[in-house]
C-alpha atoms as a PDB file:
ATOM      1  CA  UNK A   1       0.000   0.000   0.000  1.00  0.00           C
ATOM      2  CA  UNK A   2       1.321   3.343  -0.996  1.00  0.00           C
ATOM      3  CA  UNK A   3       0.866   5.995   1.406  1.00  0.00           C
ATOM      4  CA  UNK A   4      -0.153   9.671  -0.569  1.00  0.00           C
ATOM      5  CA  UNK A   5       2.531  12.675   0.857  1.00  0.00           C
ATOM      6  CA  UNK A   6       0.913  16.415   0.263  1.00  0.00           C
ATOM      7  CA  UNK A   7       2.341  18.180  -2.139  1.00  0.00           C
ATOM      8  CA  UNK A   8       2.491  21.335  -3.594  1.00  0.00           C
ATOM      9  CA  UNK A   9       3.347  22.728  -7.280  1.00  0.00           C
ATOM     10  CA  UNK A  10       6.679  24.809  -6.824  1.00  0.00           C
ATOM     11  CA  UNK A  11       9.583  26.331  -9.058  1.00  0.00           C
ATOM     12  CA  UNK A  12      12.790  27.409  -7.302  1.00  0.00           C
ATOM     13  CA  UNK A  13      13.954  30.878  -7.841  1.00  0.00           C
ATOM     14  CA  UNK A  14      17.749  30.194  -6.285  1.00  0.00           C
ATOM     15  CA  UNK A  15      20.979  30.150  -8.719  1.00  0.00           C
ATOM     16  CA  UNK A  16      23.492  27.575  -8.460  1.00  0.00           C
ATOM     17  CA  UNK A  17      24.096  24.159  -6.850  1.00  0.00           C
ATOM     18  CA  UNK A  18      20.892  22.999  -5.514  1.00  0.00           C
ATOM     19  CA  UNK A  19      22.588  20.173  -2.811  1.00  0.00           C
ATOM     20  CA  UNK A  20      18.693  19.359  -1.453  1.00  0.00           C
ATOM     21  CA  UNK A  21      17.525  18.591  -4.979  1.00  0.00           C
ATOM     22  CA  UNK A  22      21.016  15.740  -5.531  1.00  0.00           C
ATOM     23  CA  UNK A  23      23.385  18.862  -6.555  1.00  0.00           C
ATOM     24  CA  UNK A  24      21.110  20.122  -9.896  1.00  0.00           C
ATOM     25  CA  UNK A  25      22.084  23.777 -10.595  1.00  0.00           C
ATOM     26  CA  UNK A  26      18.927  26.129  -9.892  1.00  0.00           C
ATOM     27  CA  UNK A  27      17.180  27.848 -10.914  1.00  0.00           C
ATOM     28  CA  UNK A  28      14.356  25.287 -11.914  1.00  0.00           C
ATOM     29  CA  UNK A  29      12.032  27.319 -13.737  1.00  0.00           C
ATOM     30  CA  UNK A  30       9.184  24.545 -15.030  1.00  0.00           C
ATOM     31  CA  UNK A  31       6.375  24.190 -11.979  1.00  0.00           C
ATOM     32  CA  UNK A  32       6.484  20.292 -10.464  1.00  0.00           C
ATOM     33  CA  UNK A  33       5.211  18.720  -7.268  1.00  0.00           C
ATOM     34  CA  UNK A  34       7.200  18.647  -4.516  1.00  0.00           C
ATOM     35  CA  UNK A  35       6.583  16.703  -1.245  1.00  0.00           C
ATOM     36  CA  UNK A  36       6.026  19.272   1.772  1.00  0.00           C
ATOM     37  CA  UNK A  37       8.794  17.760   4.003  1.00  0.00           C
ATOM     38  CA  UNK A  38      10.887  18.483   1.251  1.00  0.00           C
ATOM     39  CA  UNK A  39       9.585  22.259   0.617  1.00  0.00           C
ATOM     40  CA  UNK A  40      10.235  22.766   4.381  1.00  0.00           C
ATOM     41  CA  UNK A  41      13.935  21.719   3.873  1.00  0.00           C
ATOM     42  CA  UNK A  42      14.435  23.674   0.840  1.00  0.00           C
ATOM     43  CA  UNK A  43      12.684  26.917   2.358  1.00  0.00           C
ATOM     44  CA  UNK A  44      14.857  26.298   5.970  1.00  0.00           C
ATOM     45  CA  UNK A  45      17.701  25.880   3.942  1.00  0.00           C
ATOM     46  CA  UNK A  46      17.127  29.727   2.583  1.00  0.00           C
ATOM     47  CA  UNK A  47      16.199  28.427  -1.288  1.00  0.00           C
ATOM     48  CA  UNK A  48      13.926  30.827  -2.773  1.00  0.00           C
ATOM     49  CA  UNK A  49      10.759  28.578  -3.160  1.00  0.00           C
ATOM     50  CA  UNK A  50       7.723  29.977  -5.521  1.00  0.00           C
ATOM     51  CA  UNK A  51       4.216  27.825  -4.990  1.00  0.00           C
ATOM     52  CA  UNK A  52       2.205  27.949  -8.303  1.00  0.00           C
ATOM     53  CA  UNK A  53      -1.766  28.000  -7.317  1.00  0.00           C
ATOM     54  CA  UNK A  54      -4.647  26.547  -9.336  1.00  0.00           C
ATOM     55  CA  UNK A  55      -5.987  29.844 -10.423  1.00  0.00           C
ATOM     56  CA  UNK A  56      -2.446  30.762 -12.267  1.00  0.00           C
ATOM     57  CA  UNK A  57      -0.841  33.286  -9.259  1.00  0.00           C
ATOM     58  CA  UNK A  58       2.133  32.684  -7.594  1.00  0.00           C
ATOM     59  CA  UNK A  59       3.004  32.722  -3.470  1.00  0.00           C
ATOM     60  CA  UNK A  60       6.556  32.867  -2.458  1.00  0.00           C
ATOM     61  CA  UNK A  61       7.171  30.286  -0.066  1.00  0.00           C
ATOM     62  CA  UNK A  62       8.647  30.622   4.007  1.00  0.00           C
ATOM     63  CA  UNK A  63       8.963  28.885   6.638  1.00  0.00           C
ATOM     64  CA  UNK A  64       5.335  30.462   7.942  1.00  0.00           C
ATOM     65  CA  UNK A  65       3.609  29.250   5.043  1.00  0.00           C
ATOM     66  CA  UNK A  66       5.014  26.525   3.408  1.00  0.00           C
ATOM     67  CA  UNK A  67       2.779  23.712   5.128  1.00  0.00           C
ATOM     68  CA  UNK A  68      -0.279  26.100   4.738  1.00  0.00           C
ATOM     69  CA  UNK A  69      -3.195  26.163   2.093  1.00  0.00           C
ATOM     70  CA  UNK A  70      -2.288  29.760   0.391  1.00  0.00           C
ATOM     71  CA  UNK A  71      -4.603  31.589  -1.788  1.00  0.00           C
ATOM     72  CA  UNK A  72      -8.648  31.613  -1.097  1.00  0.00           C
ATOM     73  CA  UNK A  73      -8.869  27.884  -1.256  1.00  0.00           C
ATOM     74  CA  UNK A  74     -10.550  28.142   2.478  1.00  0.00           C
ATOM     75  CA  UNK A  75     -13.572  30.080   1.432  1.00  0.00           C
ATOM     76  CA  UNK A  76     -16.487  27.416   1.231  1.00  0.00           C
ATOM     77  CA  UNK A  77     -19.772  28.715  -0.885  1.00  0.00           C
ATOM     78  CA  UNK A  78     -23.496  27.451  -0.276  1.00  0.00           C
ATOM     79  CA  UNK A  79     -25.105  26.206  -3.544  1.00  0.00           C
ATOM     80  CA  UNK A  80     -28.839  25.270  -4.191  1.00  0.00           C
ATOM     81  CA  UNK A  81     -29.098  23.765  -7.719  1.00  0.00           C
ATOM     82  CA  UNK A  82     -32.558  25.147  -9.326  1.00  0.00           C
ATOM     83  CA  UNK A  83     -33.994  22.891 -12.191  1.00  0.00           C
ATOM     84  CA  UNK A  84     -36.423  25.026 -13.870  1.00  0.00           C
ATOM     85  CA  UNK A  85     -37.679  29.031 -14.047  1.00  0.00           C
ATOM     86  CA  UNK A  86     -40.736  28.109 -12.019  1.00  0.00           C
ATOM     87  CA  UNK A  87     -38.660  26.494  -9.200  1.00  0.00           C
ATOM     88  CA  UNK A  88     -36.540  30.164  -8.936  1.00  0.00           C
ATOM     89  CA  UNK A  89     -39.498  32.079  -8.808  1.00  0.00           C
ATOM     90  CA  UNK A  90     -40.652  29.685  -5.632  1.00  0.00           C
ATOM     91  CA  UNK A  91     -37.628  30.897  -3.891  1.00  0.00           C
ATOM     92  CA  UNK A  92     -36.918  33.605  -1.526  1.00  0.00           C
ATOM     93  CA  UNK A  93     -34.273  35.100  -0.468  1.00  0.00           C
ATOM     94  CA  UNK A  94     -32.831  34.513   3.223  1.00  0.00           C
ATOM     95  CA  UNK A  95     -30.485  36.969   5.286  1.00  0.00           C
ATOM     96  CA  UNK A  96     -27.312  35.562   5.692  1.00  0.00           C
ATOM     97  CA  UNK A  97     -25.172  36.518   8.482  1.00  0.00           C
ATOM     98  CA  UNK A  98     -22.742  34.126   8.501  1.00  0.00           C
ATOM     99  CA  UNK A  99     -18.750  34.467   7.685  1.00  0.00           C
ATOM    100  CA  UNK A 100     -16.121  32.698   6.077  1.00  0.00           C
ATOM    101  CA  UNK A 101     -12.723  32.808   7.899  1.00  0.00           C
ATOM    102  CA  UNK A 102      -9.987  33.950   5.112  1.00  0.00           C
ATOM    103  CA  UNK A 103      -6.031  33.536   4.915  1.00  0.00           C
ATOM    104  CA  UNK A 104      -4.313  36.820   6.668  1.00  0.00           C
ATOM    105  CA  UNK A 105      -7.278  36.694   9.518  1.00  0.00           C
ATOM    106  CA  UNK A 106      -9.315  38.693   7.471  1.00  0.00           C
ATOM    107  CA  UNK A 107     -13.458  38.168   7.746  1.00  0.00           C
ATOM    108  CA  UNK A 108     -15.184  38.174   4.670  1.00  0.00           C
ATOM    109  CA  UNK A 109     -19.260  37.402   4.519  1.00  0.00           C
ATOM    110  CA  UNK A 110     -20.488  34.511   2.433  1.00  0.00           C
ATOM    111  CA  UNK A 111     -22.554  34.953  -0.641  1.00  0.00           C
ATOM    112  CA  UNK A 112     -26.271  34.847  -0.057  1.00  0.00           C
ATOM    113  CA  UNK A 113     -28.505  31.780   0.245  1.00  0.00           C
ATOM    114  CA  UNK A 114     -31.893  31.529  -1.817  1.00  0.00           C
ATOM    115  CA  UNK A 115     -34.545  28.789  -0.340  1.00  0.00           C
ATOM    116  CA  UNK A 116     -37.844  27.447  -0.843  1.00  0.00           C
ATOM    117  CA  UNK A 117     -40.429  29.287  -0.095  1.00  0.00           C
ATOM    118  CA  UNK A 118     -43.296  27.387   2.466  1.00  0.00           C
END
């Protein structure tokens, strides 16, 4: 059984001898997956490390957040599918009050929730 490591997709901004990476000169410049153990070595060691997110932007890489989820990738959204035009007009709209803890311990409100009416 193979046991799954996180990893993240990473390029490494630092010139010359890369010993972590078997001696390979830097800098690597084509986004791969790294294990995290690994990116915490490399960033300890003072490499530059760049992660590349999902949406195409870039987070350089520390010792704070190099085991951490960057971007928005915490912000969950509340979806109700609606089938047909008469379904939507059924619906109301609710208040929401509720908030969505985002990286950098900022507070950010949810989008708004549309139910049934009763």
């Amino acid at each position: 059984m193979r046991i799954l490591k996180k990893q993240k997709k990473i390029t490494i901004a630092t010139p010359g001898k890369l010993r972590l990476k078997g001696g390979i000169r830097g800098p690597i410049e084509i986004p791969y997956m790294e294990d995290i153990s690994n990116i915490g070595r490399m960033v300890m060691a003072g490499y530059k490390v760049i992660e590349h997110l999902a949406d195409g932007t870039t987070v350089p890489l520390d010792v704070h957040n190099y085991n951490q989820e960057n971007g928005n990738n915490d912000m969950k959204v509340q979806l109700q599918i609606v089938k047909s035009p008469n379904e939507l007009r059924n619906t109301k709209k609710t208040e929401n009050t509720s908030v969505v803890k985002s990286g950098g311990n900022k507070i950010v409100p949810t989008i708004d929730v549309y139910t049934k009416k009763e």
